[in-house]
C-alpha atoms as a PDB file:
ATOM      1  CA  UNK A   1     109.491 117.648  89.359  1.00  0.00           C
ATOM      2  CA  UNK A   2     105.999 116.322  88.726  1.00  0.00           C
ATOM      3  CA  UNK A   3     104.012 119.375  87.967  1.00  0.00           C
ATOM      4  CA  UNK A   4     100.332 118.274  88.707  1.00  0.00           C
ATOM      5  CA  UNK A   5      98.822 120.960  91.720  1.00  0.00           C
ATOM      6  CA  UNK A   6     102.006 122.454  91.934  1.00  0.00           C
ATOM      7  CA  UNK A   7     102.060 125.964  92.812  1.00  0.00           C
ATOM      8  CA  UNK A   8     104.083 128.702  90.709  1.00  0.00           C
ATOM      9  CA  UNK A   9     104.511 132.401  91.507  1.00  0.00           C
ATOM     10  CA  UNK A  10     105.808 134.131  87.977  1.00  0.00           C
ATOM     11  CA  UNK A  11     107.115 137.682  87.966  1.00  0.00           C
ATOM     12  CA  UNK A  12     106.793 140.155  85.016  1.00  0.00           C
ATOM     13  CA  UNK A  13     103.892 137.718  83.676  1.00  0.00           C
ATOM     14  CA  UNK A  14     101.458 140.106  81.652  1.00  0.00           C
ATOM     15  CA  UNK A  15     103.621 139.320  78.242  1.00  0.00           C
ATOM     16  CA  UNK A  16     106.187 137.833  76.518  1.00  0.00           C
ATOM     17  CA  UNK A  17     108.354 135.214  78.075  1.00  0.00           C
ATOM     18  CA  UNK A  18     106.900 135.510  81.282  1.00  0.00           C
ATOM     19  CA  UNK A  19     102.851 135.054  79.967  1.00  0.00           C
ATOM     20  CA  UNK A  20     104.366 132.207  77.397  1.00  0.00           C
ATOM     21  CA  UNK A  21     105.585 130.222  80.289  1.00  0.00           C
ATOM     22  CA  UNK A  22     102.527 130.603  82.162  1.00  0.00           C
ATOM     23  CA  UNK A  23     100.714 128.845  80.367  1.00  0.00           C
ATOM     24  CA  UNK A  24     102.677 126.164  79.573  1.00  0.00           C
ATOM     25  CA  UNK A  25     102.556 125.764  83.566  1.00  0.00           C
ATOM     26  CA  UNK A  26      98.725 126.321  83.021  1.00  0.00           C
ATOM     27  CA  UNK A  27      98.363 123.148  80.561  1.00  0.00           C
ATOM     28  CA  UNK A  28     100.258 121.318  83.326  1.00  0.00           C
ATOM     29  CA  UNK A  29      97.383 121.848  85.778  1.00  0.00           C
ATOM     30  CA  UNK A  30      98.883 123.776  88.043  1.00  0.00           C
ATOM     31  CA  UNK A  31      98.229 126.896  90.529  1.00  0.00           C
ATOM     32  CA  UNK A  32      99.446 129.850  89.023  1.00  0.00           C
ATOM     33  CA  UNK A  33     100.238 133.172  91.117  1.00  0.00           C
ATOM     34  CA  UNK A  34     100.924 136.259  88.738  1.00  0.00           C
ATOM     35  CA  UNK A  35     102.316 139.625  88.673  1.00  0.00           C
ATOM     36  CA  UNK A  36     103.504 141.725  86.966  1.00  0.00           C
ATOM     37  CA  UNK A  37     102.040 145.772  86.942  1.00  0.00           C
ATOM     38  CA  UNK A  38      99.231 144.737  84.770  1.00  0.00           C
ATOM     39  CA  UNK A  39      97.518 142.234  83.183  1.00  0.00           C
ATOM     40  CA  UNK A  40      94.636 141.506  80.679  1.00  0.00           C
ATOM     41  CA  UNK A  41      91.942 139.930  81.545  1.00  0.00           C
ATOM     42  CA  UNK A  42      91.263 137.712  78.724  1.00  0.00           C
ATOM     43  CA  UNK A  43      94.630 136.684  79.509  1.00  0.00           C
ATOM     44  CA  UNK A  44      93.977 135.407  83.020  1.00  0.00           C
ATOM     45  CA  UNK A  45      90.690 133.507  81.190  1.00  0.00           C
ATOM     46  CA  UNK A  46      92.767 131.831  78.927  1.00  0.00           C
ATOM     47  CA  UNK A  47      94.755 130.528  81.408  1.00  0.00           C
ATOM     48  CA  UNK A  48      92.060 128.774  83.118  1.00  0.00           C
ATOM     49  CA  UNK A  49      90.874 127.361  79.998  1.00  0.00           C
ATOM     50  CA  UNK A  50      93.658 125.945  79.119  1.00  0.00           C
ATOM     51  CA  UNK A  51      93.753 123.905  82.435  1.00  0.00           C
ATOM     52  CA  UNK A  52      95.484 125.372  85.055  1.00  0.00           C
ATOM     53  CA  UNK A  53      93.515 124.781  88.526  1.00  0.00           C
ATOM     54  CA  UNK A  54      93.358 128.169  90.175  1.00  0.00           C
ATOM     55  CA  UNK A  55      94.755 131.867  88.865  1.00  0.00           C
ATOM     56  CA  UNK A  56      95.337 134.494  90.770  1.00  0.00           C
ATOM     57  CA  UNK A  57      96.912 138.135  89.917  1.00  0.00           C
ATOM     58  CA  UNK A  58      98.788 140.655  92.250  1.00  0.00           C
ATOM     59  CA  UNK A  59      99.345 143.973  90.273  1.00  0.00           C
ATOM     60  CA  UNK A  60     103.208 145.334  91.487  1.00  0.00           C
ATOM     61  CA  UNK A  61     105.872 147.567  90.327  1.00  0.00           C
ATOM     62  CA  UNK A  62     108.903 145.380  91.041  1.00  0.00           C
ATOM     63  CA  UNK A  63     111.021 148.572  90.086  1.00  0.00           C
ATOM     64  CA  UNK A  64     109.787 150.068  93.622  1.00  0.00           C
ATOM     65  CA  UNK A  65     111.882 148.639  96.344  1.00  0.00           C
ATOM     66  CA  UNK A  66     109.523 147.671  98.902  1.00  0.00           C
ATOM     67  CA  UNK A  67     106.835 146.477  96.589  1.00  0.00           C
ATOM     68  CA  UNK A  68     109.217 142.994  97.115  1.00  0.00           C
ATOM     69  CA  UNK A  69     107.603 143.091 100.781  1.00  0.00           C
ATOM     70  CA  UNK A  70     104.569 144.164  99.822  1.00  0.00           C
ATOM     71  CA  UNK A  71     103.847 141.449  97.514  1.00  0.00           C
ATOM     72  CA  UNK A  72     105.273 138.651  99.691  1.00  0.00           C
ATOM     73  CA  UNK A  73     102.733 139.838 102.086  1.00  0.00           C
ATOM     74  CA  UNK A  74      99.827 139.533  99.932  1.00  0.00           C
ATOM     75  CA  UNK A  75     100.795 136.011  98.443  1.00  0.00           C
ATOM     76  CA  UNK A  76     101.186 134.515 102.276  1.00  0.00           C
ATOM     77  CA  UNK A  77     102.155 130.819 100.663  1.00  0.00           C
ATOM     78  CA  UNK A  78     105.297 129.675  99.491  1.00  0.00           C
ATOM     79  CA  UNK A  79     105.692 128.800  96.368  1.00  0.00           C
ATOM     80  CA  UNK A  80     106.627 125.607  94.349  1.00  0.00           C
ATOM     81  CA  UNK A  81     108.161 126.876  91.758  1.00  0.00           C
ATOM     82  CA  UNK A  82     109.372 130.693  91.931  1.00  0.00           C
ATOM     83  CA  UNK A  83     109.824 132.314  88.700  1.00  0.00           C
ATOM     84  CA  UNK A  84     112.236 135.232  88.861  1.00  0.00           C
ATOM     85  CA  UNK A  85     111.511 136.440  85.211  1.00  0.00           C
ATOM     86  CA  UNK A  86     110.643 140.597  85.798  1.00  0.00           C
ATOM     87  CA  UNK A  87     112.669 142.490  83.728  1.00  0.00           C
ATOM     88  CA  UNK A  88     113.184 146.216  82.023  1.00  0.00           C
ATOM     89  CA  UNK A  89     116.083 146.560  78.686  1.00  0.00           C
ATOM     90  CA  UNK A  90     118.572 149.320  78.549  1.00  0.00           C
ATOM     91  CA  UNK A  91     121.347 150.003  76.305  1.00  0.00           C
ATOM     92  CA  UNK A  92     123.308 152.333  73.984  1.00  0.00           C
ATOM     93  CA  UNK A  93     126.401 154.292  74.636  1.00  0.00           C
ATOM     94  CA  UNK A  94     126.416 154.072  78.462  1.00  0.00           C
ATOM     95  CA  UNK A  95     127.776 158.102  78.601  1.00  0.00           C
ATOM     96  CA  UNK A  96     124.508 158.174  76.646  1.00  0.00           C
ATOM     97  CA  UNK A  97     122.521 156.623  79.326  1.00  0.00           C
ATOM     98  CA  UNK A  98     119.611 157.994  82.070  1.00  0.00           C
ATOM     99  CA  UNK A  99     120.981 156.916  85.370  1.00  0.00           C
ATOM    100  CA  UNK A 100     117.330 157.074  86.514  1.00  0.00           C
ATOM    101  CA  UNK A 101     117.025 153.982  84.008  1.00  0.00           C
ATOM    102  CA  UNK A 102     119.218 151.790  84.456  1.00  0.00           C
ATOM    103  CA  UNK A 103     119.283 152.500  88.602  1.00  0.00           C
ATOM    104  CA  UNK A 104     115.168 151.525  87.745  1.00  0.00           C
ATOM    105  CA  UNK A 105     116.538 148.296  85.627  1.00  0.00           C
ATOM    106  CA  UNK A 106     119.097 146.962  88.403  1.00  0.00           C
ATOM    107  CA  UNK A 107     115.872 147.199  91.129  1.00  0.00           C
ATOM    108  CA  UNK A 108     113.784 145.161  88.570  1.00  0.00           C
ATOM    109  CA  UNK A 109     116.550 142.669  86.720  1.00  0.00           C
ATOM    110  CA  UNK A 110     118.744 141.694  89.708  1.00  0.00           C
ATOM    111  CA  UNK A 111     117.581 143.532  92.830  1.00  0.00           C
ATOM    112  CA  UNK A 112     113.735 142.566  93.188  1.00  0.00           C
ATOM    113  CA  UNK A 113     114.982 138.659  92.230  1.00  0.00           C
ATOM    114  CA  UNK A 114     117.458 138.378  94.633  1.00  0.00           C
ATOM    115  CA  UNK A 115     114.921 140.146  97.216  1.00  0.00           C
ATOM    116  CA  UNK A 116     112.059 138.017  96.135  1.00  0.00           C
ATOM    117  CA  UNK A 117     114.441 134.720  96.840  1.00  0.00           C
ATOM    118  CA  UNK A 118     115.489 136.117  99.860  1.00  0.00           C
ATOM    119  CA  UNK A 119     111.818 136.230 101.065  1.00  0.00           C
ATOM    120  CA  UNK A 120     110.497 132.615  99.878  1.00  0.00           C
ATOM    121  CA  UNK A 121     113.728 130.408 100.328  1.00  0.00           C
ATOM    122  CA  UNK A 122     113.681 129.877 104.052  1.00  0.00           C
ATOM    123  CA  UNK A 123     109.945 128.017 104.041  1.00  0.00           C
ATOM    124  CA  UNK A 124     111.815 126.448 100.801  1.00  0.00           C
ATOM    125  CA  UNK A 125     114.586 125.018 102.690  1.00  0.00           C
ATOM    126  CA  UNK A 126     112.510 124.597 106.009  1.00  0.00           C
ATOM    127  CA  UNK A 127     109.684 122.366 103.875  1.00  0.00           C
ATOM    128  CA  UNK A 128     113.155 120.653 101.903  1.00  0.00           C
ATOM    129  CA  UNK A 129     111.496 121.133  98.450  1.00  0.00           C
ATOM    130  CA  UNK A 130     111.445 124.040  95.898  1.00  0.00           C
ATOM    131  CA  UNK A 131     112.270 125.417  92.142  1.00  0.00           C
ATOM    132  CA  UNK A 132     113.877 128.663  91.906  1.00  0.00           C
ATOM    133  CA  UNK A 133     113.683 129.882  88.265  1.00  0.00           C
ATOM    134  CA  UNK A 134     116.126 133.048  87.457  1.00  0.00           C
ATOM    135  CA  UNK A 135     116.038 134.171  83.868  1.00  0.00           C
ATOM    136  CA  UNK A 136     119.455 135.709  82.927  1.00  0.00           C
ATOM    137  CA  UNK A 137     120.205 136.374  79.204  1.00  0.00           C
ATOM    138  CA  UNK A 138     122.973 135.359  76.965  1.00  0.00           C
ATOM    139  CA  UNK A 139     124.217 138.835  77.728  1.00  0.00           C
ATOM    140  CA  UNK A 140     124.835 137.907  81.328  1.00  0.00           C
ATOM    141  CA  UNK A 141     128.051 135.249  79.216  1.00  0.00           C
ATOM    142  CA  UNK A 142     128.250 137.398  75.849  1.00  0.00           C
ATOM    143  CA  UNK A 143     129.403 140.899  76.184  1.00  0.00           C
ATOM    144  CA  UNK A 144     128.084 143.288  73.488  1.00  0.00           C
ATOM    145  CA  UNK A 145     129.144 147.049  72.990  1.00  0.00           C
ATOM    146  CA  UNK A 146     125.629 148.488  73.567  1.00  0.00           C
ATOM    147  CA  UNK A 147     124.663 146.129  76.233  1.00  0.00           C
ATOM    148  CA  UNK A 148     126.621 147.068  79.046  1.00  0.00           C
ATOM    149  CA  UNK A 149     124.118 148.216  81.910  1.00  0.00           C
ATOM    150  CA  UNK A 150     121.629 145.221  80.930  1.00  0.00           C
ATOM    151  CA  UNK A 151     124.643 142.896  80.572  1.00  0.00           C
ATOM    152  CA  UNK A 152     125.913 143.766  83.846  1.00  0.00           C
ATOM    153  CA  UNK A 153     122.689 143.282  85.747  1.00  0.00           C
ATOM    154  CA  UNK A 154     122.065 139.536  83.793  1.00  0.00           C
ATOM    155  CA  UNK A 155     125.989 138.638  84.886  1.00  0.00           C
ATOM    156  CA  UNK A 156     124.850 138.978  88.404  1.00  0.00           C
ATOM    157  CA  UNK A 157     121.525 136.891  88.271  1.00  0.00           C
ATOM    158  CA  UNK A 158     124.372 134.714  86.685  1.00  0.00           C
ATOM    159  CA  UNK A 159     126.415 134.581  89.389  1.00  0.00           C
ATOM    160  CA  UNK A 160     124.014 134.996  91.960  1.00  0.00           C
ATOM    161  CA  UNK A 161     121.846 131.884  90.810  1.00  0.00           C
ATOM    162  CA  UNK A 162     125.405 129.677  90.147  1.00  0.00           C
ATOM    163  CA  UNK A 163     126.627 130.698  93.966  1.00  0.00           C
ATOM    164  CA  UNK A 164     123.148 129.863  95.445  1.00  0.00           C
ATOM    165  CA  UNK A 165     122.820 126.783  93.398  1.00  0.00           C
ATOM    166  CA  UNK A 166     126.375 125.241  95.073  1.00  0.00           C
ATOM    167  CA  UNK A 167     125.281 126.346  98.744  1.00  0.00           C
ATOM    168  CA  UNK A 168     121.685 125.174  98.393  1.00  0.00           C
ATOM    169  CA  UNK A 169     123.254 121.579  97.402  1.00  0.00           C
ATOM    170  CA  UNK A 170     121.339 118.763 100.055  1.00  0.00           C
ATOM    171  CA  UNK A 171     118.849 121.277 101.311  1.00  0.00           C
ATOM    172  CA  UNK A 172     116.071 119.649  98.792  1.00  0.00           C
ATOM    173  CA  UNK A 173     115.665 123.309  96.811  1.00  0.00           C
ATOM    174  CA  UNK A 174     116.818 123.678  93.442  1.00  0.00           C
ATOM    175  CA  UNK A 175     117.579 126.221  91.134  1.00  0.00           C
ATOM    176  CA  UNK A 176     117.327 126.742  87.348  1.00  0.00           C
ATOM    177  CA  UNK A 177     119.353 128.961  85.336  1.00  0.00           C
ATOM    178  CA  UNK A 178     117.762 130.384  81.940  1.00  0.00           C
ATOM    179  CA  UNK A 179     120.593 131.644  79.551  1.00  0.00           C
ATOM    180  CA  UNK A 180     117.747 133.575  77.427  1.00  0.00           C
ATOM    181  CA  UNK A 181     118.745 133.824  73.841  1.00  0.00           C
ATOM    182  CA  UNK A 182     117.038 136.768  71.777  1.00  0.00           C
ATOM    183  CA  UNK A 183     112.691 136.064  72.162  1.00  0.00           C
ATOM    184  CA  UNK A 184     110.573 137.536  69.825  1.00  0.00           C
ATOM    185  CA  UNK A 185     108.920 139.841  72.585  1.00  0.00           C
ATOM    186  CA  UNK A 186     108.362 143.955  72.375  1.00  0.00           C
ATOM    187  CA  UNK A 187     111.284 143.979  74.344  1.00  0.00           C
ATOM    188  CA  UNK A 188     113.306 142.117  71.152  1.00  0.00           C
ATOM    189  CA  UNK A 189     111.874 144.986  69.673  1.00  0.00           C
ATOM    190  CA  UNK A 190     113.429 147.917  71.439  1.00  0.00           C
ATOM    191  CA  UNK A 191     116.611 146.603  71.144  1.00  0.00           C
ATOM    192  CA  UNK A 192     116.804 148.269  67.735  1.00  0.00           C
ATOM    193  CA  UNK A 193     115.822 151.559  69.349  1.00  0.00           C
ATOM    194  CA  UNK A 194     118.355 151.330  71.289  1.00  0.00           C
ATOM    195  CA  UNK A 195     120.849 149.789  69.208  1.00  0.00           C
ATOM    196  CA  UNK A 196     120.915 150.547  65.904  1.00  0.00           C
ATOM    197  CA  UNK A 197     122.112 154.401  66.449  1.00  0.00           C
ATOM    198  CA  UNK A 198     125.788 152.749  67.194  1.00  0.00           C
ATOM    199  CA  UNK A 199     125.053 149.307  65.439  1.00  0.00           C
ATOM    200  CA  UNK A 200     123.378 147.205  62.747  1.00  0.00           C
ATOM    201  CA  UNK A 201     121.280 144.767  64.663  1.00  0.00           C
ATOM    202  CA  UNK A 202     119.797 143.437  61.570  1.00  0.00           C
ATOM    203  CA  UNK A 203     121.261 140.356  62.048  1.00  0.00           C
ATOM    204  CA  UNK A 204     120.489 139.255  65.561  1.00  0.00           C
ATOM    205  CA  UNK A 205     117.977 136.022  65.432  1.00  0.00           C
ATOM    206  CA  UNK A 206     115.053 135.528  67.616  1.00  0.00           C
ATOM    207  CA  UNK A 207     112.619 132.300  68.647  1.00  0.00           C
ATOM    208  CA  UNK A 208     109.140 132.797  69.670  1.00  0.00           C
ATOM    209  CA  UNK A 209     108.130 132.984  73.248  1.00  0.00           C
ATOM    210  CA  UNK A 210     106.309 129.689  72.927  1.00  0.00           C
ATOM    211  CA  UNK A 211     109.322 127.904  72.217  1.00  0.00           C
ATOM    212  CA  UNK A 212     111.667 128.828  74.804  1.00  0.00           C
ATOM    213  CA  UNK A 213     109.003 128.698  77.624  1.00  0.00           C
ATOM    214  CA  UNK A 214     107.818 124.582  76.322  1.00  0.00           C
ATOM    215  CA  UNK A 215     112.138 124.063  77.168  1.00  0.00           C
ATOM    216  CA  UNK A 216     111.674 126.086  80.533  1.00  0.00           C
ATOM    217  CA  UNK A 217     108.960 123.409  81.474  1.00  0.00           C
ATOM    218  CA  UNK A 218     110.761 120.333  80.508  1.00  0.00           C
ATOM    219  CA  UNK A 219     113.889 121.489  82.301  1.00  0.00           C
ATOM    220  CA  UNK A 220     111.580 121.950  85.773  1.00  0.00           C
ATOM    221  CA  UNK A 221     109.829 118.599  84.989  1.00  0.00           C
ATOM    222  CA  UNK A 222     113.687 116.881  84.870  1.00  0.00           C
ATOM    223  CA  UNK A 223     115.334 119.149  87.278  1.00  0.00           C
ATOM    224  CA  UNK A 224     117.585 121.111  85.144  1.00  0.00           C
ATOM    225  CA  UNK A 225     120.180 123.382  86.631  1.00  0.00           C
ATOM    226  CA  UNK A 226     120.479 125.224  83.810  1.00  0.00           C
ATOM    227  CA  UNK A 227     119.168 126.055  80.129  1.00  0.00           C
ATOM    228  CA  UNK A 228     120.897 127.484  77.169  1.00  0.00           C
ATOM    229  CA  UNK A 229     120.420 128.031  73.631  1.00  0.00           C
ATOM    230  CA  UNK A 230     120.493 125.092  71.328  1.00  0.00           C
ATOM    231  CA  UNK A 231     120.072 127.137  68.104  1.00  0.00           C
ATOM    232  CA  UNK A 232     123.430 128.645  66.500  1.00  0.00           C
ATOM    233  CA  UNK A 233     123.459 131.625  69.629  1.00  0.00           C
ATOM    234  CA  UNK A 234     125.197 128.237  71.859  1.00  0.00           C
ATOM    235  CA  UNK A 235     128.292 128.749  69.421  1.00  0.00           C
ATOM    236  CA  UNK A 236     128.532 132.341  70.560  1.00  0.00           C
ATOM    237  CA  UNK A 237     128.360 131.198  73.906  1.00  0.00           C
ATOM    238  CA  UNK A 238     131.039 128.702  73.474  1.00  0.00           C
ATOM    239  CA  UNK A 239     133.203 131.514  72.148  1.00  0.00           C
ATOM    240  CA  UNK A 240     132.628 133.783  74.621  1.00  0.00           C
ATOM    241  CA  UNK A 241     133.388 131.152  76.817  1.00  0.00           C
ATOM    242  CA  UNK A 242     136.862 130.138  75.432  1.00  0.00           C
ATOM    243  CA  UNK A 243     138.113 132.559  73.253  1.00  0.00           C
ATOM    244  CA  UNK A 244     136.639 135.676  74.718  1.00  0.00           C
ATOM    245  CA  UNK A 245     139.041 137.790  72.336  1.00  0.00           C
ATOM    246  CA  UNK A 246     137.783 136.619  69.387  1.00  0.00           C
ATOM    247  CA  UNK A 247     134.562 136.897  70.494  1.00  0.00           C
ATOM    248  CA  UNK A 248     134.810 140.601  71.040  1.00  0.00           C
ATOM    249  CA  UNK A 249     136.881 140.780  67.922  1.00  0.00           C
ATOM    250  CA  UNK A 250     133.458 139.571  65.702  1.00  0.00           C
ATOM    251  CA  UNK A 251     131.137 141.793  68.691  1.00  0.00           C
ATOM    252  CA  UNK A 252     132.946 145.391  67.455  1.00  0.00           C
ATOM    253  CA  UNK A 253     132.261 144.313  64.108  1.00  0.00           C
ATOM    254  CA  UNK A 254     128.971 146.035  63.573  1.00  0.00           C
ATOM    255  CA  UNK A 255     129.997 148.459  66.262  1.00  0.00           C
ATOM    256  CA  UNK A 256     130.253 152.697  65.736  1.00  0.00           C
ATOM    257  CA  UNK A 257     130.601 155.342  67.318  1.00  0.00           C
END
């Protein structure tokens, strides 16, 4: 996809992954329609400086359920590119858990993207062109102790994104799957809070932001289906994959109770 004067709508795009990737899109000259349920400023400035045509911000709480329609009402265009990237971490012993938390985290993670979709893909298919971007996580393939709310809520943008992918086939709309490995975001960071009651996290690798939203862009620019890891994590995926008792074998390593 040729990005020049495209139009992108990013969710959960005040930080991290999601802010990284806008401006990558930003550098690409594009339109760039944000939300998230706040946003700074000098962020939306440097955005436009570094090229991109138009920005525009829509504060929402995607963990609300009818801020979806509420938000599709203000934007009134259809996207480009949509990018489904919203999301809210839980973990620890899942007796442990807040049901109020994770109920809040399945609205947000899988809920609100496969709402938002629902909303923008039948101009999408009616206009025969569109990108729909759903980040997942390696957790949604590789099943941690710890993980298991979060994991189950990435396994179903997973599947949803893989089953929507084969049906959309011919209709001229695409989708692209983003196997997240660990960013270097504040969300990285609470994993430890969460984690290391019940398990030594000390080893778990991260990339910066930066790096994994410049691989987001170049698989939209050559109409990727999917993304994964290319660091050591795509080994783990590979077990997971294929020998998905060895792979929780070395997983319960670090694990306690």
């Amino acid at each position: 996809m040729k990005l020049l004067d495209k139009t992108i709508l990013i969710t959960g795009a005040s930080r991290g992954i999601g802010l990284a990737i806008a401006k990558e899109f930003a550098r690409h000259k594009t339109h760039l329609h944000l939300t998230s349920r706040s946003m700074d400023s000098a962020d939306i400035k440097e955005l436009e400086r570094l090229g991109a045509l138009s920005v525009k911000f829509y504060p929402a709480d995607l963990s609300q359920p009818d801020e979806n329609n509420r938000l599709f009402g203000r934007i009134n265009l259809t996207p480009d590119v949509l990018v489904n990237n919203a999301g809210l971490l839980t973990g620890g012993l899942f007796e442990e858990q807040s049901i109020e938390e994770f109920y809040k985290m399945f609205q947000v993670n899988l809920l609100s993207l496969v709402h938002l979709t629902r909303l923008f893909l039948p101009k999408m298919i009616e206009r025969k062109s569109g990108y729909i971007v759903n980040n997942a996580s390696i957790s949604g393939k590789m099943f941690f102790p710890l993980a298991n709310t979060y994991a189950a809520s990435k396994a179903g943008v997973v599947a949803f994104t893989e089953s929507l992918e084969a049906e959309l086939e011919a209709t001229g709309v695409k989708t692209l799957l983003l196997i997240t490995p660990g960013i270097k975001t504040k969300m990285f960071d609470q994993i430890g809070e969460k984690y290391s009651k019940n398990m030594d996290v000390s080893s778990f690798n991260a990339i910066e932001p930066e790096v994994w939203a410049k691989k987001v862009i170049e698989s939209v620019k050559s109409n990727e289906s999917i993304l994964e890891p290319s660091d050591v994590t795509k080994w783990g995926l590979r077990l997971a994959r294929w020998s998905p008792s060895l792979f929780k074998k070395m997983a319960l390593k670090n694990f306690k109770r």
